[in-house]
N, C-alpha and C. Protein backbone atom coordinates (compact mmCIF):
# COMPACT_ATOMS: atom_id res chain seq x y z
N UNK A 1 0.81 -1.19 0.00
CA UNK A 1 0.00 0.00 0.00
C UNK A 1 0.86 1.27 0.00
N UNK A 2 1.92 1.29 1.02
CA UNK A 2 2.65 2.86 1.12
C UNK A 2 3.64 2.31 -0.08
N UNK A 3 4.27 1.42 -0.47
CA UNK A 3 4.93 1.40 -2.15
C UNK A 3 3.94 1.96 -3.14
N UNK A 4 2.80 1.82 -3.82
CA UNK A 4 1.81 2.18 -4.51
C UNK A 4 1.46 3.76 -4.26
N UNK A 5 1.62 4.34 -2.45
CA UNK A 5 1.02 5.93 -2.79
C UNK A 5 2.54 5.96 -3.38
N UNK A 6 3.78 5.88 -2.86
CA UNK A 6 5.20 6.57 -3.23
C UNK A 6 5.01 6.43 -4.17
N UNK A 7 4.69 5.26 -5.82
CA UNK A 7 5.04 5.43 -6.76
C UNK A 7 3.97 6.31 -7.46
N UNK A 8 3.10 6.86 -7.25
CA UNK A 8 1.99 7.43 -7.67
C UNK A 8 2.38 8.97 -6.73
N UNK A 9 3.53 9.31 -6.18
CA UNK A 9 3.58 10.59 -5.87
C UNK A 9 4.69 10.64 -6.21
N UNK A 10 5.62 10.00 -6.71
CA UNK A 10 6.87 10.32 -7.80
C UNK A 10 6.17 10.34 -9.12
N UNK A 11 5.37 9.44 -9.85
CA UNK A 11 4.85 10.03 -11.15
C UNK A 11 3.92 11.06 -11.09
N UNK A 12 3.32 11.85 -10.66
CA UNK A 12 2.76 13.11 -10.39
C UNK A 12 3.96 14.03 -10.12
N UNK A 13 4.69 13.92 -9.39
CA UNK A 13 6.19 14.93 -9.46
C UNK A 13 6.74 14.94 -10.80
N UNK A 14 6.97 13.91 -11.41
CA UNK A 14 7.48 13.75 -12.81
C UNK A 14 6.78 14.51 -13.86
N UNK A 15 5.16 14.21 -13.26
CA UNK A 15 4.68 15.21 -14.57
C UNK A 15 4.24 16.67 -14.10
N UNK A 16 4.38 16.76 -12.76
CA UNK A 16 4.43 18.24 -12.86
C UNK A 16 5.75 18.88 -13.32
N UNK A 17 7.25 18.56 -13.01
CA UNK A 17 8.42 19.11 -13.16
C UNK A 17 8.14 19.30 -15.07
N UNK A 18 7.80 18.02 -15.61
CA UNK A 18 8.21 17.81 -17.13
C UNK A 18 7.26 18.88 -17.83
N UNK A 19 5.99 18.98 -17.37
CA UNK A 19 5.13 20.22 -17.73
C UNK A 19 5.79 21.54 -17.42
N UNK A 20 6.41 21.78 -16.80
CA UNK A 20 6.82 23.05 -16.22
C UNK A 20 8.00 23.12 -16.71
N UNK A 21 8.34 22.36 -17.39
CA UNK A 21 9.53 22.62 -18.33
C UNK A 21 9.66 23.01 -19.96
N UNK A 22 8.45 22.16 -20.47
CA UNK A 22 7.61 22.26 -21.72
C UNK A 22 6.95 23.74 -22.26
N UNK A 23 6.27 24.13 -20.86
CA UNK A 23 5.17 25.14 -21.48
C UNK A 23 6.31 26.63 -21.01
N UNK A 24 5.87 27.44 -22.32
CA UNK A 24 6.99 28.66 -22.20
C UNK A 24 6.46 29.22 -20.97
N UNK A 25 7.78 30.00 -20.87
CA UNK A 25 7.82 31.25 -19.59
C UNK A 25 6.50 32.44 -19.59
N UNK A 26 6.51 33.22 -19.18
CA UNK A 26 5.46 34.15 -18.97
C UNK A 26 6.69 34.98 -20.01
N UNK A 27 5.68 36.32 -20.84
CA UNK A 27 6.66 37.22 -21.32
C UNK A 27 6.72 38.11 -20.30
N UNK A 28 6.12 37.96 -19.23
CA UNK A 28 6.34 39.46 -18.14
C UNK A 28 6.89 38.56 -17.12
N UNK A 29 7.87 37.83 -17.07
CA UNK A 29 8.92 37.41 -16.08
C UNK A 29 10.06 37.81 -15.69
N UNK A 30 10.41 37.31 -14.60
CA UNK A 30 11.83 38.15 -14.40
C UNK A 30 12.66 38.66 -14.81
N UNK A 31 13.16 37.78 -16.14
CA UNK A 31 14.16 38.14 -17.21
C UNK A 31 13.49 39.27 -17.71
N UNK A 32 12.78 39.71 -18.15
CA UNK A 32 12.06 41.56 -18.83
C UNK A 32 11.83 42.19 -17.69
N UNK A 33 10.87 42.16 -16.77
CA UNK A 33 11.09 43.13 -15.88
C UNK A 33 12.29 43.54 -15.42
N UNK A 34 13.46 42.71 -14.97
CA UNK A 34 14.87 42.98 -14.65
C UNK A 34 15.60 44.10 -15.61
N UNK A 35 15.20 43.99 -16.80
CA UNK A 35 16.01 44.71 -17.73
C UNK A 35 15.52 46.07 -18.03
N UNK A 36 13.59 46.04 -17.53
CA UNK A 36 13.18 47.24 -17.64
C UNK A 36 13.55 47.99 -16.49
N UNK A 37 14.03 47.56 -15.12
CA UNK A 37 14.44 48.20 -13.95
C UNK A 37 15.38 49.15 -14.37
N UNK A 38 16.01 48.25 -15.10
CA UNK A 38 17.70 49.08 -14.73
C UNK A 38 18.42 49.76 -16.26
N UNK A 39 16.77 50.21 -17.43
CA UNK A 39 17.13 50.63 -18.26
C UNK A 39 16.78 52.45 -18.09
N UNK A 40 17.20 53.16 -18.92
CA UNK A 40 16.75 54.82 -18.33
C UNK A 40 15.46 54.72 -18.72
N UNK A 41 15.06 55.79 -17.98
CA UNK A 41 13.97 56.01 -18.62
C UNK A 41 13.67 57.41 -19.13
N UNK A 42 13.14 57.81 -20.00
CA UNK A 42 12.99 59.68 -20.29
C UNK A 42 11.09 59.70 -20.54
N UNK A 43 10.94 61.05 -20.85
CA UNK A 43 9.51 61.52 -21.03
C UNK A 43 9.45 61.79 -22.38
N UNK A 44 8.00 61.60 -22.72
CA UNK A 44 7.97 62.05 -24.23
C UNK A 44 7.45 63.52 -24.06
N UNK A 45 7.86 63.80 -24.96
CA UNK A 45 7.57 65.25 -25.26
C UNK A 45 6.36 66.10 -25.18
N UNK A 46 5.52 65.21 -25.94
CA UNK A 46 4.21 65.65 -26.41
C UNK A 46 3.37 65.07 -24.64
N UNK A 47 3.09 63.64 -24.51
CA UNK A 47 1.87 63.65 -22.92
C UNK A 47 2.92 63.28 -22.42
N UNK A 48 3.98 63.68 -21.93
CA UNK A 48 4.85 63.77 -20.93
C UNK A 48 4.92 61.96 -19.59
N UNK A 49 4.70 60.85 -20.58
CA UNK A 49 4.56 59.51 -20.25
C UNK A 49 6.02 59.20 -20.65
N UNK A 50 6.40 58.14 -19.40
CA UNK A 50 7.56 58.00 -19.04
C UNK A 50 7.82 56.53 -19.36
N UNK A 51 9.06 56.72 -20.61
CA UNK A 51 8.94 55.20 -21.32
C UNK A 51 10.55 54.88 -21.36
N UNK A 52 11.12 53.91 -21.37
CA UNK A 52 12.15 53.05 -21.48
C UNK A 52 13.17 53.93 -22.52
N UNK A 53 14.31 54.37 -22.63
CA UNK A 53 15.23 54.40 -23.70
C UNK A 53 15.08 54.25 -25.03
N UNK A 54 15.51 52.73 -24.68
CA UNK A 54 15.56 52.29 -25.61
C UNK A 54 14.18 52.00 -26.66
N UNK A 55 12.91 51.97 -26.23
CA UNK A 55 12.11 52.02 -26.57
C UNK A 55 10.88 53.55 -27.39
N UNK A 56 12.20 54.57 -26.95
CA UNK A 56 11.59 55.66 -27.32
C UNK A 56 12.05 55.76 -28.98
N UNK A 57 11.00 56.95 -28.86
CA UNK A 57 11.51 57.58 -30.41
C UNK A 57 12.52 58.97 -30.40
N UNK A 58 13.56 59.22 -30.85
CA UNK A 58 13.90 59.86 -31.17
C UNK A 58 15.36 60.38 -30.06
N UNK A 59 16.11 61.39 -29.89
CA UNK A 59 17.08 61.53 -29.40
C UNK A 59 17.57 62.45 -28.43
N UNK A 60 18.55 62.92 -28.17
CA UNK A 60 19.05 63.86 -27.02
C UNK A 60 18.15 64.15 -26.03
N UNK A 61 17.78 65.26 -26.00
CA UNK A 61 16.70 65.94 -25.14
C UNK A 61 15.34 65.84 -25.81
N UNK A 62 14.78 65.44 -26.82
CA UNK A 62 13.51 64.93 -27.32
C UNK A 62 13.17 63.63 -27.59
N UNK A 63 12.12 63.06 -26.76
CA UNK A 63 11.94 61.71 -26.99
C UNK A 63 10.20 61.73 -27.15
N UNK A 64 9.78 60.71 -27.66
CA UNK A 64 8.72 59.80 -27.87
C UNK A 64 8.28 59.31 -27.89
N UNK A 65 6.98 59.22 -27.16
CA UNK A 65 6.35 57.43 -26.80
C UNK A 65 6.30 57.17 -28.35
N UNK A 66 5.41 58.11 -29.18
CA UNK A 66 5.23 56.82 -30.25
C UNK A 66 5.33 57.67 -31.61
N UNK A 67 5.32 57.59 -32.47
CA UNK A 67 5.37 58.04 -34.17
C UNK A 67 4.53 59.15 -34.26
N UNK A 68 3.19 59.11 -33.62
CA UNK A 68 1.62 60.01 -33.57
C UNK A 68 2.26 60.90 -32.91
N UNK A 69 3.08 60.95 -31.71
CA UNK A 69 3.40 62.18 -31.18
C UNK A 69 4.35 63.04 -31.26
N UNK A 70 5.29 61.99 -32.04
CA UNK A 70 6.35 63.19 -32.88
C UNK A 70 6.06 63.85 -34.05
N UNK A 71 5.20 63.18 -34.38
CA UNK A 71 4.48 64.28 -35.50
C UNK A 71 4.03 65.00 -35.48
N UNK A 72 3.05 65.31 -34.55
CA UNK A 72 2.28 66.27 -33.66
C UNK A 72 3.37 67.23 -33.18
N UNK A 73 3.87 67.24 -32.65
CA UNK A 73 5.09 68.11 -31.98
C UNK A 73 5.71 68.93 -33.46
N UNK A 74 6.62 68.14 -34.11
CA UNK A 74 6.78 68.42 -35.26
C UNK A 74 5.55 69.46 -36.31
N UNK A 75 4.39 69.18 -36.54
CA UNK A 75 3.42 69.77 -37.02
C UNK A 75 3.22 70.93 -36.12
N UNK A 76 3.45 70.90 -34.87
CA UNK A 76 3.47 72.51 -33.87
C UNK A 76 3.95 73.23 -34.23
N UNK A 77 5.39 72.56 -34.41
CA UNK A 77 6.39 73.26 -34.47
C UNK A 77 6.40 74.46 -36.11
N UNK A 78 6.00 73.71 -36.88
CA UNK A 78 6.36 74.31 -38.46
C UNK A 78 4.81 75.24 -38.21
N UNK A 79 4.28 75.44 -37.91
CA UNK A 79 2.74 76.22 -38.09
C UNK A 79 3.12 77.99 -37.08
């Protein structure tokens, strides 16, 4: 009887470990959050939302959440 639960709670360990090895990671796991910690971050120009570096648009002292708002800025600017 206690041989039969042990081998029936090692194959349930087996297939939880082997599942949890199979099915992918989360994309919002440690490995990305870690990298968004410790990347800069700046403001965009236009709604002043505070986005990643490397993820912005554009350079020096002007950045951009997205394409729509550097254009906008840009279109201010020439009028």
């Amino acid at each position: 009887m206690i041989m039969r639960l042990l081998i029936y709670l090692m194959v349930i360990m087996a297939a939880y470990y082997l599942l949890r090895s199979i099915l992918p990671k989360s994309a919002t796991g440690p490995a990305n959050s870690r990298r968004a910690r410790h990347s800069k971050m700046v403001k965009c120009d236009y709604c002043k939302l505070y986005i990643a570096q490397e993820e912005a648009i554009g350079k020096q002292d002007k950045y951009y959440c997205s394409e729509e708002h550097k254009n906008l800025v840009l279109s201010e600017d020439n009028t």
